[in-house]
Protein backbone atom coordinates (compact mmCIF):
# COMPACT_ATOMS: atom_id res chain seq x y z
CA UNK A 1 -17.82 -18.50 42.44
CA UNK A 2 -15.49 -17.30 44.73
CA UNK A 3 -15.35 -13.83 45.42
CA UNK A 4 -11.23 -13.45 45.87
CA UNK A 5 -10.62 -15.34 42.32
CA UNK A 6 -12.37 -12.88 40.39
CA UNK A 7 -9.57 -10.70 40.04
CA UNK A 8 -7.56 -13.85 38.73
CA UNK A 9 -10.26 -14.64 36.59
CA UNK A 10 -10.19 -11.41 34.72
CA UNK A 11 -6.50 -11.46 34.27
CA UNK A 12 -6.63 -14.44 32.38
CA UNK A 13 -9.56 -13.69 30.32
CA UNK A 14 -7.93 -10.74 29.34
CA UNK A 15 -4.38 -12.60 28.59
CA UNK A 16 -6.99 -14.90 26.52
CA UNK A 17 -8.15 -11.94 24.90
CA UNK A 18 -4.85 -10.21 24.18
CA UNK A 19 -3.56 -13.68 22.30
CA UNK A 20 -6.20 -13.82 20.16
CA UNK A 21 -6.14 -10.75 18.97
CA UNK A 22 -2.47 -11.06 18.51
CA UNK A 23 -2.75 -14.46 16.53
CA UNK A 24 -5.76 -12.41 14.38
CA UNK A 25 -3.44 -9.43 13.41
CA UNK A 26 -0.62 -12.34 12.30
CA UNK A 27 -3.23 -14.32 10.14
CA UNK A 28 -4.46 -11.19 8.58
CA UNK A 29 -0.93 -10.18 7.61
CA UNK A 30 -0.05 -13.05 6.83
CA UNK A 31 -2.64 -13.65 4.11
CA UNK A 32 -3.45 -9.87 2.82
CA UNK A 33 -1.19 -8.62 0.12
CA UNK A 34 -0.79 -4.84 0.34
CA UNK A 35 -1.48 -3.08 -3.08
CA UNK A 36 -0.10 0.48 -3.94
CA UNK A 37 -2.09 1.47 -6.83
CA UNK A 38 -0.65 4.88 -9.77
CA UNK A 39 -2.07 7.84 -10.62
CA UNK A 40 -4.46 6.99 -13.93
CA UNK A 41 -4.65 3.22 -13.53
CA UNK A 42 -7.89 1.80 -13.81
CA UNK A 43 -8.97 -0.55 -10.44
CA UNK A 44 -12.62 -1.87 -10.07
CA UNK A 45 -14.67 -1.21 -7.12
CA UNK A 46 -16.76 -4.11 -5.60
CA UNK A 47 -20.24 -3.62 -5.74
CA UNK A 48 -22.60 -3.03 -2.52
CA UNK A 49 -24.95 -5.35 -1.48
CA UNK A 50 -27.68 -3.66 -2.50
CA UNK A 51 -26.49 -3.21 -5.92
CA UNK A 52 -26.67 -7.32 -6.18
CA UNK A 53 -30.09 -8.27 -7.19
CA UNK A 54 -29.64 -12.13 -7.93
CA UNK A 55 -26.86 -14.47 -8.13
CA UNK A 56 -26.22 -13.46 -11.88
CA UNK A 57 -25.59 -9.99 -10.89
CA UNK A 58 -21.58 -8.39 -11.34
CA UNK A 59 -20.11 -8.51 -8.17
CA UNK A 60 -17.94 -5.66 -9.29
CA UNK A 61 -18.86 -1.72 -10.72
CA UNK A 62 -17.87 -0.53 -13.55
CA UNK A 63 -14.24 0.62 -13.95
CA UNK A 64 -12.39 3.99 -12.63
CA UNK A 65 -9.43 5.29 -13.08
CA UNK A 66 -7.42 6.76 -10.47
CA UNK A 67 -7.27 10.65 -10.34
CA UNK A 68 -5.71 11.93 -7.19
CA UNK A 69 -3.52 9.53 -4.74
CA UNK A 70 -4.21 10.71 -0.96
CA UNK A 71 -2.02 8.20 0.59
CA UNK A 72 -2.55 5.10 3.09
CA UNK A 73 -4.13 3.28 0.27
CA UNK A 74 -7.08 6.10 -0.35
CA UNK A 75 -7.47 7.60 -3.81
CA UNK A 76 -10.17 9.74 -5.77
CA UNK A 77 -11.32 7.94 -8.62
CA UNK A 78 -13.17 9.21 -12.09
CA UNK A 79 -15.35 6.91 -14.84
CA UNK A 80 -13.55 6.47 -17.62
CA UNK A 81 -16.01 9.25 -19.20
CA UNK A 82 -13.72 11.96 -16.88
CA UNK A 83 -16.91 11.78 -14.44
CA UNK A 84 -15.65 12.32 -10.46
CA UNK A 85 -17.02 9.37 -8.65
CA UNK A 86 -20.20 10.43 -6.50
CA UNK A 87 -17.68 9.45 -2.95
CA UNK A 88 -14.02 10.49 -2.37
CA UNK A 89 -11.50 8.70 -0.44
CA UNK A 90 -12.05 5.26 -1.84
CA UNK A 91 -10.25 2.23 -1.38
CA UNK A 92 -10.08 0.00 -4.40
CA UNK A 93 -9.81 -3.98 -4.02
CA UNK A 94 -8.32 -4.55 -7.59
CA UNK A 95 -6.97 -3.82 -10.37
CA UNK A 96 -6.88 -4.25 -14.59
CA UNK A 97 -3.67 -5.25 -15.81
């Protein structure tokens, strides 16, 4: 490789690199549908990987409610026995109707 391309090389690689991540931010956007959840409704929590034993296993935990709204899409959730969740500042993926 030439020596005096390099430069031009890089330039484009990072033009490359700049459009993709431009055309990943518009597909995520695109396809994500923000949620704003209120205080005391009750959201589900998906479960962690190790949580799953088999294919049978819920994908989900068990229900919370929603005690304290921090903003941004972060909240403090409680069990529905008035027991503070074990981590603050979570971010729930869904919700009962």
């Amino acid at each position: 490789m030439n020596l005096d391309l390099l430069d031009e090389v890089r330039d484009h690689a990072r033009i490359n690199s700049e459009a993709l991540m431009r055309r990943v931010e518009l597909r995520h956007k695109t396809k994500t549908k923000p949620r704003q959840f209120k205080f005391s409704n009750l959201v589900m929590w998906k479960a962690h990987p190790y949580l799953i034993e088999n294919n049978l296993s819920p994908k989900w935990t068990s229900p919370f409610r929603i005690v304290e709204v921090l903003g941004n899409g972060v909240y403090n959730l409680e069990t529905l026995n008035a027991e503070p969740s074990h981590e603050r500042g979570m971010r729930p993926t869904s919700s009962f109707v």
